[in-house]
PDB file of N, CA and C in Angstrom:
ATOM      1  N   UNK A   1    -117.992 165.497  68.833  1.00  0.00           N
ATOM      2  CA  UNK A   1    -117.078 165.919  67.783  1.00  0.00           C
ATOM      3  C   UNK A   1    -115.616 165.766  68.193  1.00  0.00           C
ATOM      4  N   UNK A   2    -115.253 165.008  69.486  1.00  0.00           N
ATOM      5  CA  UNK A   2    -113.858 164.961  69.312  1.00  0.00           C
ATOM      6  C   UNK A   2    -113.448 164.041  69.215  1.00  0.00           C
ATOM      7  N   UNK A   3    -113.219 164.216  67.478  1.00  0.00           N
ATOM      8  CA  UNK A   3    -112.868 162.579  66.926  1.00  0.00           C
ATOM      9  C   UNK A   3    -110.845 163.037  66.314  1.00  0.00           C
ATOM     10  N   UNK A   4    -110.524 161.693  66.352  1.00  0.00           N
ATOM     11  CA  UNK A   4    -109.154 162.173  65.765  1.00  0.00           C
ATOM     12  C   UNK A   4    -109.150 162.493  64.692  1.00  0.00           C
ATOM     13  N   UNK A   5    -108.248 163.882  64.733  1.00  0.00           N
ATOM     14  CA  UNK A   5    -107.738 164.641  62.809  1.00  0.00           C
ATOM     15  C   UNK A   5    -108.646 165.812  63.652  1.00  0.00           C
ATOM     16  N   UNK A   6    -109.660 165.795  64.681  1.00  0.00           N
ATOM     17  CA  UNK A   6    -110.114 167.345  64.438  1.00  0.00           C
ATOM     18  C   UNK A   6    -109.531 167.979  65.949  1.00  0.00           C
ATOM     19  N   UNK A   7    -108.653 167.238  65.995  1.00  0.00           N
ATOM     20  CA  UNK A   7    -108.053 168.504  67.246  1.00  0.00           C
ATOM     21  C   UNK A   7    -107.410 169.288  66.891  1.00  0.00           C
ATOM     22  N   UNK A   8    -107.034 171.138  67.739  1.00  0.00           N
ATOM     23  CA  UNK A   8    -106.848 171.812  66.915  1.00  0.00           C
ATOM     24  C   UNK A   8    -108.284 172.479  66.606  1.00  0.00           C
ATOM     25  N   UNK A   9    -109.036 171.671  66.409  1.00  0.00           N
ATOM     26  CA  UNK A   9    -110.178 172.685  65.534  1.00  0.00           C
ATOM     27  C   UNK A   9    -111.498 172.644  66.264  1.00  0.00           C
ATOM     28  N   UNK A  10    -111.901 171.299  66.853  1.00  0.00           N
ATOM     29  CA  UNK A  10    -113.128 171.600  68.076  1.00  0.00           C
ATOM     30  C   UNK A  10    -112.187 172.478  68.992  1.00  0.00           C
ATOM     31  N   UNK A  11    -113.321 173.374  69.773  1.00  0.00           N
ATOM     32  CA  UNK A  11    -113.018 174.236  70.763  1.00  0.00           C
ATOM     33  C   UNK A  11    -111.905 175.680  70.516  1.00  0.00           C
ATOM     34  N   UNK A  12    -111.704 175.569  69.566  1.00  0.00           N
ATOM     35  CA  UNK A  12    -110.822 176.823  68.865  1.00  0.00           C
ATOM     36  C   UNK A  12    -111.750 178.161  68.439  1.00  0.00           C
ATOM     37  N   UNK A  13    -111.133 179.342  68.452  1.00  0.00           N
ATOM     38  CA  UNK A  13    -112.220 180.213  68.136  1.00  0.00           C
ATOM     39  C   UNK A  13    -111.514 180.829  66.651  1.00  0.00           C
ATOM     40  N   UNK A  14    -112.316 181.293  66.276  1.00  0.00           N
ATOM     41  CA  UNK A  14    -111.877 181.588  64.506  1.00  0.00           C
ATOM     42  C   UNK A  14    -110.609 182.458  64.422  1.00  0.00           C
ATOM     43  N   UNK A  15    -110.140 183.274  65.438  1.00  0.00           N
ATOM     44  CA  UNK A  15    -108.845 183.617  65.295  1.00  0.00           C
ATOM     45  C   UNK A  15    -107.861 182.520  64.955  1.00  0.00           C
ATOM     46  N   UNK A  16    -107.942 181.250  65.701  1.00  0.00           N
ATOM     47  CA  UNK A  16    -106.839 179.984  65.744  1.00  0.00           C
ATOM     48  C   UNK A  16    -107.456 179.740  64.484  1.00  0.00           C
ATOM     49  N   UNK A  17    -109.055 179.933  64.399  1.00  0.00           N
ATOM     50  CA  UNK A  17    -108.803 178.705  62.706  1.00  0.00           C
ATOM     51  C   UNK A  17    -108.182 179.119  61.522  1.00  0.00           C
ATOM     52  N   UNK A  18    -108.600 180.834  61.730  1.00  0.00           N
ATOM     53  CA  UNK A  18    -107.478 181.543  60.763  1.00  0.00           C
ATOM     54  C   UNK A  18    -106.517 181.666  60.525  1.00  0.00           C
ATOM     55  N   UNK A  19    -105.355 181.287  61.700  1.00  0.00           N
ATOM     56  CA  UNK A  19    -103.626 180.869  61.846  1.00  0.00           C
ATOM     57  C   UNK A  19    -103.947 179.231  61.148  1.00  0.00           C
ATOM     58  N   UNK A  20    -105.031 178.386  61.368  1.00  0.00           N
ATOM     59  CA  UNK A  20    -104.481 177.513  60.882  1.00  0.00           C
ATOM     60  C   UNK A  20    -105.004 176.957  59.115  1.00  0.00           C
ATOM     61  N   UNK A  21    -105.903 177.983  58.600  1.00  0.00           N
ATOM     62  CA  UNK A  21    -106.670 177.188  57.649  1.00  0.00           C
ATOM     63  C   UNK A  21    -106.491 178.432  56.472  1.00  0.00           C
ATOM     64  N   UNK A  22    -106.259 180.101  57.362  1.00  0.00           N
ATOM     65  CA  UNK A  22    -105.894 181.122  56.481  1.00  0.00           C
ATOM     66  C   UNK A  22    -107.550 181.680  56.219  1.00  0.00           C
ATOM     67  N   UNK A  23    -107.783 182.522  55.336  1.00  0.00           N
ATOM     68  CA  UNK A  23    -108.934 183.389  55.342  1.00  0.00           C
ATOM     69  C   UNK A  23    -109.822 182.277  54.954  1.00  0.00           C
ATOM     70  N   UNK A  24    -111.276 182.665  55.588  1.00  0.00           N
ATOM     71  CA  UNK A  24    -112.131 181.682  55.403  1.00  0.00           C
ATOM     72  C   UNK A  24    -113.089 182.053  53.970  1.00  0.00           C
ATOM     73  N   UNK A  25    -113.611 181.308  53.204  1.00  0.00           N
ATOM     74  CA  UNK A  25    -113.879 181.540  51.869  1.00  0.00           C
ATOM     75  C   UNK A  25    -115.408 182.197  52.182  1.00  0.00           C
ATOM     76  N   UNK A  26    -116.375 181.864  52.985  1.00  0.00           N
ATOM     77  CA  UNK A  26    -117.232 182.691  53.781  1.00  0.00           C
ATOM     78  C   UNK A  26    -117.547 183.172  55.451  1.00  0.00           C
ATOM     79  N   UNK A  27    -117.830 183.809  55.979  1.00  0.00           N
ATOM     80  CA  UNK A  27    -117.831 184.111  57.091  1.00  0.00           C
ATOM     81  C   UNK A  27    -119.257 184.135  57.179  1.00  0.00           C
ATOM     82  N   UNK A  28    -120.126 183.633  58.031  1.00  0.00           N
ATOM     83  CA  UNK A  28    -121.460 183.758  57.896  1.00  0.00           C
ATOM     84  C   UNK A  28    -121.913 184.138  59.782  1.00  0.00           C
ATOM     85  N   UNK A  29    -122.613 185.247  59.985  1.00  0.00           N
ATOM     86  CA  UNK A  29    -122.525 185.532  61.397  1.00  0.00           C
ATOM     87  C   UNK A  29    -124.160 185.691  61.538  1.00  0.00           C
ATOM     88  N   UNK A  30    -124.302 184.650  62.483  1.00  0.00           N
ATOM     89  CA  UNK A  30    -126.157 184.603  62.853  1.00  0.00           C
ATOM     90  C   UNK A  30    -126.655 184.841  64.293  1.00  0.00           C
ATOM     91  N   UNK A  31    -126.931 185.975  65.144  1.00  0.00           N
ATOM     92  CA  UNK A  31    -126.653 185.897  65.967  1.00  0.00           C
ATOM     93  C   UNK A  31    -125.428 185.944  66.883  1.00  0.00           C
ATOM     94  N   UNK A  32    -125.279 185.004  68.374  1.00  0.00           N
ATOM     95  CA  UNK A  32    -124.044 185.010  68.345  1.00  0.00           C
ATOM     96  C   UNK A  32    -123.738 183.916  68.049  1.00  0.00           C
ATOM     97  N   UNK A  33    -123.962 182.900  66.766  1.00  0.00           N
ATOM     98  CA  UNK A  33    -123.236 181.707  65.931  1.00  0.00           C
ATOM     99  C   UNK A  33    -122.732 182.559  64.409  1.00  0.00           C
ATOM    100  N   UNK A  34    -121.455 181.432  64.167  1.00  0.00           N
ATOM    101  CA  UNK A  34    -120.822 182.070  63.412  1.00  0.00           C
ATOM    102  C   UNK A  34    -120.439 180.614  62.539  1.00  0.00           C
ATOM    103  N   UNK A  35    -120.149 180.720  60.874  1.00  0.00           N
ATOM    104  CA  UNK A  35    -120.031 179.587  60.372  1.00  0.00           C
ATOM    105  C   UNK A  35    -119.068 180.021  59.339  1.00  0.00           C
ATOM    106  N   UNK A  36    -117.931 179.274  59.656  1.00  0.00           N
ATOM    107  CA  UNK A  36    -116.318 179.717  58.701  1.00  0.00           C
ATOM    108  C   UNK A  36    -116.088 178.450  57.581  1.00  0.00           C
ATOM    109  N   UNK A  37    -116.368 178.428  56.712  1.00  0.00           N
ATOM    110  CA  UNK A  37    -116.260 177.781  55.212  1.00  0.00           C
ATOM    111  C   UNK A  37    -115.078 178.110  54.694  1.00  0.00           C
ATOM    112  N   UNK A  38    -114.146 176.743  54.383  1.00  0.00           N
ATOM    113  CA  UNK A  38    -113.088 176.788  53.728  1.00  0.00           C
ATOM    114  C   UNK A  38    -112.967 175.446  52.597  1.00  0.00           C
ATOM    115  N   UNK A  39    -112.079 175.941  51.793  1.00  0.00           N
ATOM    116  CA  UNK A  39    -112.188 175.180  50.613  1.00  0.00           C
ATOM    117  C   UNK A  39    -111.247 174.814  49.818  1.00  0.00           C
ATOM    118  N   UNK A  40    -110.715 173.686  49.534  1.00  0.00           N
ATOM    119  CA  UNK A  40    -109.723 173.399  48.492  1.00  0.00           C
ATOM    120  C   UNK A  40    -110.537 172.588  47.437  1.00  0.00           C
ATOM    121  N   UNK A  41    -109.080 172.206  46.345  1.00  0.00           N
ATOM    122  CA  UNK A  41    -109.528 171.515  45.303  1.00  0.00           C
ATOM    123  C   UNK A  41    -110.350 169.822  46.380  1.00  0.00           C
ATOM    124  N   UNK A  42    -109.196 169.325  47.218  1.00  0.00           N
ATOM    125  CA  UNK A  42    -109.949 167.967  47.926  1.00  0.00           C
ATOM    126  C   UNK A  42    -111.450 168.198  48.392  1.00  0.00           C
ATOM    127  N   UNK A  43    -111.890 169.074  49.112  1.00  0.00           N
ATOM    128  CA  UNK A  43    -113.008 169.311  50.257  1.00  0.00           C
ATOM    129  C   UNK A  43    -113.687 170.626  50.334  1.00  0.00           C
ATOM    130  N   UNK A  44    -114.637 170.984  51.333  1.00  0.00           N
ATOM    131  CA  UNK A  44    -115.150 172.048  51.510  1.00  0.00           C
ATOM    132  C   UNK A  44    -115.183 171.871  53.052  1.00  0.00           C
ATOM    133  N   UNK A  45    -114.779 173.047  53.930  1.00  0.00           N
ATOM    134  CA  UNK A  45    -114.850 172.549  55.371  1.00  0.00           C
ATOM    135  C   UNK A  45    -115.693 173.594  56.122  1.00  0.00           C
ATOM    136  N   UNK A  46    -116.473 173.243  56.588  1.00  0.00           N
ATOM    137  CA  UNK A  46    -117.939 174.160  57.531  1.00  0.00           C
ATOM    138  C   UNK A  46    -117.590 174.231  58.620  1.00  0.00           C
ATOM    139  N   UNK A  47    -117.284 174.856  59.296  1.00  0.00           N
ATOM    140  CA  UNK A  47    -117.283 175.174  60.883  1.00  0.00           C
ATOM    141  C   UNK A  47    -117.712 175.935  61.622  1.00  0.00           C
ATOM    142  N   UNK A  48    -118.994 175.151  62.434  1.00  0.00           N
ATOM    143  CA  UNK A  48    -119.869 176.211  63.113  1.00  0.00           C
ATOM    144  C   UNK A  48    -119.239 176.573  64.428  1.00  0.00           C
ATOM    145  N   UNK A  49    -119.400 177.727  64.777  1.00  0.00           N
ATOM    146  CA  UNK A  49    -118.762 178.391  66.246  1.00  0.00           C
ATOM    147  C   UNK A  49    -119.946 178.773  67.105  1.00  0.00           C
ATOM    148  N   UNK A  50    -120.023 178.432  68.372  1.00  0.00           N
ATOM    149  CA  UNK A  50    -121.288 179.113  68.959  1.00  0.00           C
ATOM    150  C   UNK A  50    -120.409 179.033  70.129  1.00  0.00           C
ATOM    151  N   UNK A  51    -121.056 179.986  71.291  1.00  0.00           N
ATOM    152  CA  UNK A  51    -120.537 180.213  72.802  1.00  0.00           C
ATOM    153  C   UNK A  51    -120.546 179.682  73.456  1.00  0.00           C
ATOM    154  N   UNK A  52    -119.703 179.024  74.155  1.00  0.00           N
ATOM    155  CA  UNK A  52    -119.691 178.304  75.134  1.00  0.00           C
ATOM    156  C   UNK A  52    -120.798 178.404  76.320  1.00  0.00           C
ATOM    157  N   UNK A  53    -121.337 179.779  76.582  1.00  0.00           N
ATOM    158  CA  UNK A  53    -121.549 180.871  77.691  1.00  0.00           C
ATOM    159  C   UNK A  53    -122.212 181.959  76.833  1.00  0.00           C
ATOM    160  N   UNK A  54    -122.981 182.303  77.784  1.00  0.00           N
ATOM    161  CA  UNK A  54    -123.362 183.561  77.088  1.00  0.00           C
ATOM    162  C   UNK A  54    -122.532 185.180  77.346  1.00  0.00           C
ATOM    163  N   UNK A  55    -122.720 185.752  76.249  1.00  0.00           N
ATOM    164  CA  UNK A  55    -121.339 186.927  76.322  1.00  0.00           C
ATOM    165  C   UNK A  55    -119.974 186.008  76.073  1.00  0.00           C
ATOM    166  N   UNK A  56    -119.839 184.677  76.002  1.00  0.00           N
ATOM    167  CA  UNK A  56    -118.768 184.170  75.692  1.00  0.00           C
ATOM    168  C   UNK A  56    -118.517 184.481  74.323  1.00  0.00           C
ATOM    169  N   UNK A  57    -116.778 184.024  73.970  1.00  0.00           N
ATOM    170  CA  UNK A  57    -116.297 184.232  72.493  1.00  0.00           C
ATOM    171  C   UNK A  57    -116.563 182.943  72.007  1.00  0.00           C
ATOM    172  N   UNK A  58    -117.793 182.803  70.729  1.00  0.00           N
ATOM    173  CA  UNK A  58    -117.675 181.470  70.011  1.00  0.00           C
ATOM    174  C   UNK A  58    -116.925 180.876  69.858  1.00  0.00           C
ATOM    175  N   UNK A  59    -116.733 179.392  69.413  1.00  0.00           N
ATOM    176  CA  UNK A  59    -115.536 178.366  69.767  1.00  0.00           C
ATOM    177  C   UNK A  59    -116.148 177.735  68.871  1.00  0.00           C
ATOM    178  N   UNK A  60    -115.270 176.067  67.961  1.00  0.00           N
ATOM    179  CA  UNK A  60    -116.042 175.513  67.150  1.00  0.00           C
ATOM    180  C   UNK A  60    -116.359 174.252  68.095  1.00  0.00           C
ATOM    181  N   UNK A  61    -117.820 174.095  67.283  1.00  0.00           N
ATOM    182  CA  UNK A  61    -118.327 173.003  68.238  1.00  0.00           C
ATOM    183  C   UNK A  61    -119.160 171.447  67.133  1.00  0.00           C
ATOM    184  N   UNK A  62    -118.605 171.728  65.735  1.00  0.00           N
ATOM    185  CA  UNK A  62    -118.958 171.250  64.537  1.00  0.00           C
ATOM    186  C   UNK A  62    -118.579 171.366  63.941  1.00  0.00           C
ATOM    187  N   UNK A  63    -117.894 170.278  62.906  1.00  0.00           N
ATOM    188  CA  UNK A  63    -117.426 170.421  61.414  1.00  0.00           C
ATOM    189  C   UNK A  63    -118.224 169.516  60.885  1.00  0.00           C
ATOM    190  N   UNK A  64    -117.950 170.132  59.435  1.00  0.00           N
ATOM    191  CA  UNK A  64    -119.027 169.126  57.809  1.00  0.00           C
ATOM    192  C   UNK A  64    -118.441 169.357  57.234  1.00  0.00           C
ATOM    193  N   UNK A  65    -117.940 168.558  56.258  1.00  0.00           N
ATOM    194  CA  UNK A  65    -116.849 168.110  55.269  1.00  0.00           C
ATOM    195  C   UNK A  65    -117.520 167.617  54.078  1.00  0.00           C
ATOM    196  N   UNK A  66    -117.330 167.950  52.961  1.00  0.00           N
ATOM    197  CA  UNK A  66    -117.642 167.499  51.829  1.00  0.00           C
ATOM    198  C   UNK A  66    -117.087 167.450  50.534  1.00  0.00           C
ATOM    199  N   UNK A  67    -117.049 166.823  49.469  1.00  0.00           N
ATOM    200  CA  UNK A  67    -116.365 167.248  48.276  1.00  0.00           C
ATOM    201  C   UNK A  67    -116.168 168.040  47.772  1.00  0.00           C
ATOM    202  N   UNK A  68    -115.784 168.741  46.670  1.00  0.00           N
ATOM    203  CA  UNK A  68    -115.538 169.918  46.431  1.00  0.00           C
ATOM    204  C   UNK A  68    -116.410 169.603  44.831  1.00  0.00           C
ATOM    205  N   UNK A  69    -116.088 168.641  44.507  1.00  0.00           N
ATOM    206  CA  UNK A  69    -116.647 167.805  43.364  1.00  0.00           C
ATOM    207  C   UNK A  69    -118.349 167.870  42.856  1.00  0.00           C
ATOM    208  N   UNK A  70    -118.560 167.118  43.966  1.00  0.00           N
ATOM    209  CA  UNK A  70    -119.913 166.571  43.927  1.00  0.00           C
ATOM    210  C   UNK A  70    -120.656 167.172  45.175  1.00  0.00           C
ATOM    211  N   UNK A  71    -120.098 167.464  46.420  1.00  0.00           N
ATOM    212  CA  UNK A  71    -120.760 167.686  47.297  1.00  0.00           C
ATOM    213  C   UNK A  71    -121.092 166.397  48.332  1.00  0.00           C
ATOM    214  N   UNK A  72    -120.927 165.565  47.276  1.00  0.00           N
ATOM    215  CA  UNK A  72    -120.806 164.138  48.827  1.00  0.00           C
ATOM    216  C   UNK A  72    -120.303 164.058  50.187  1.00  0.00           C
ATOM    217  N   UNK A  73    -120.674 163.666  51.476  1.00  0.00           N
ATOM    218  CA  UNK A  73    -120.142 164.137  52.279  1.00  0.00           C
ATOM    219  C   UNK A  73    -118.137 163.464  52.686  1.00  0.00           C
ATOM    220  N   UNK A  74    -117.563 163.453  52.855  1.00  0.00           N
ATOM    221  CA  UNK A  74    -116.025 163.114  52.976  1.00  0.00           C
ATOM    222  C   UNK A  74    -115.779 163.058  54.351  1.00  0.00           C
ATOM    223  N   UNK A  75    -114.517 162.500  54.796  1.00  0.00           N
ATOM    224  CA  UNK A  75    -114.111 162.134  56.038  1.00  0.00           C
ATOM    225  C   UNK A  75    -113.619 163.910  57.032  1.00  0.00           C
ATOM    226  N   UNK A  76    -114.369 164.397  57.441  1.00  0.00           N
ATOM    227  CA  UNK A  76    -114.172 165.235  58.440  1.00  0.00           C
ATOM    228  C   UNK A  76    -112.700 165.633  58.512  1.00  0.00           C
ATOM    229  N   UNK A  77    -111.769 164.110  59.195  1.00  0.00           N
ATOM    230  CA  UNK A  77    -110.474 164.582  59.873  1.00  0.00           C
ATOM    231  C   UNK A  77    -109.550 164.547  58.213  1.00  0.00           C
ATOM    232  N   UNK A  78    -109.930 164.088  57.463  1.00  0.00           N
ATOM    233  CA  UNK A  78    -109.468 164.149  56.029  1.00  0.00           C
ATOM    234  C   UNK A  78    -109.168 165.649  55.599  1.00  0.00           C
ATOM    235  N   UNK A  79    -110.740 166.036  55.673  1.00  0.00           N
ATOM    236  CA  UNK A  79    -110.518 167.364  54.917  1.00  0.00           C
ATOM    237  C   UNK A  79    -110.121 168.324  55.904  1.00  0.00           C
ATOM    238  N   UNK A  80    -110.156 168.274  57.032  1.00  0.00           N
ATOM    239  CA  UNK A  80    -109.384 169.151  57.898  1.00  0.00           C
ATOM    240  C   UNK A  80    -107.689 169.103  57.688  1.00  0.00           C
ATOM    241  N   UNK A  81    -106.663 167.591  57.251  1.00  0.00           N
ATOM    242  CA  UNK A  81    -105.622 167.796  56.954  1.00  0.00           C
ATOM    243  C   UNK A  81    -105.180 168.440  55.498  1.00  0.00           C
ATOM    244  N   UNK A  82    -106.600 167.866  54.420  1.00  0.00           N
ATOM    245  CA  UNK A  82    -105.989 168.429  53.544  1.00  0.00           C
ATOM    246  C   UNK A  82    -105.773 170.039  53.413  1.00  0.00           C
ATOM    247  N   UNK A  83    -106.779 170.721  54.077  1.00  0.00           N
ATOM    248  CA  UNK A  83    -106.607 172.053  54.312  1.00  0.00           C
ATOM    249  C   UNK A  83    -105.940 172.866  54.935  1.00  0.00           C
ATOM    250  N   UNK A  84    -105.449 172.176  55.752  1.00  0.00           N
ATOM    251  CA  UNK A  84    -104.513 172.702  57.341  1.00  0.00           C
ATOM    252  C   UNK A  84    -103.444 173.621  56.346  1.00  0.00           C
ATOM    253  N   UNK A  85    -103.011 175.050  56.845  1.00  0.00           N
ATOM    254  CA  UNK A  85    -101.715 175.477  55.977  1.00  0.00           C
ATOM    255  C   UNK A  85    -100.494 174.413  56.663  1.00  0.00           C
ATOM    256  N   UNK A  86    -100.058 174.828  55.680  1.00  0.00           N
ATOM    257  CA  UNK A  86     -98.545 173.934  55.718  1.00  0.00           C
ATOM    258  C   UNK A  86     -97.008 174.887  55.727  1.00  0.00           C
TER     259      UNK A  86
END
């Protein structure tokens, strides 16, 4: 996952994604994995967090990107800029 457009966001833990993306539209906590969903009119952005370590603080280690439209899947580092606050 460390492709360009998603740095910044692999290896970040949901405090940073929240400075950078603002409240997440779901918070979903399974265990110790955690999955932060954000969303504009462009995209929908999934980001799974799991621990590096155990007793570690989750970090993201996955994004999925998709339309907001249709649900088709979309360019990852795309919908990570269109969402980024500004």
């Amino acid at each position: 996952m460390n492709m360009p457009g998603l740095e910044g966001v692999i290896g970040a833990d949901a405090e940073a994604l929240q400075r950078t993306f603002g409240t997440a539209r779901l918070d979903v906590r399974e265990g110790d994995a955690r999955k932060l969903q954000y969303s504009g009119e462009a995209c929908v952005l999934d980001i799974y967090l799991y621990p590096p370590r155990p007793d570690a603080e989750p970090t993201a280690t996955y994004v999925d990107a998709r339309r907001s439209s249709d649900g088709l899947d979309v360019d990852r580092a795309a919908c990570v800029a269109a969402l980024r606050r500004r």
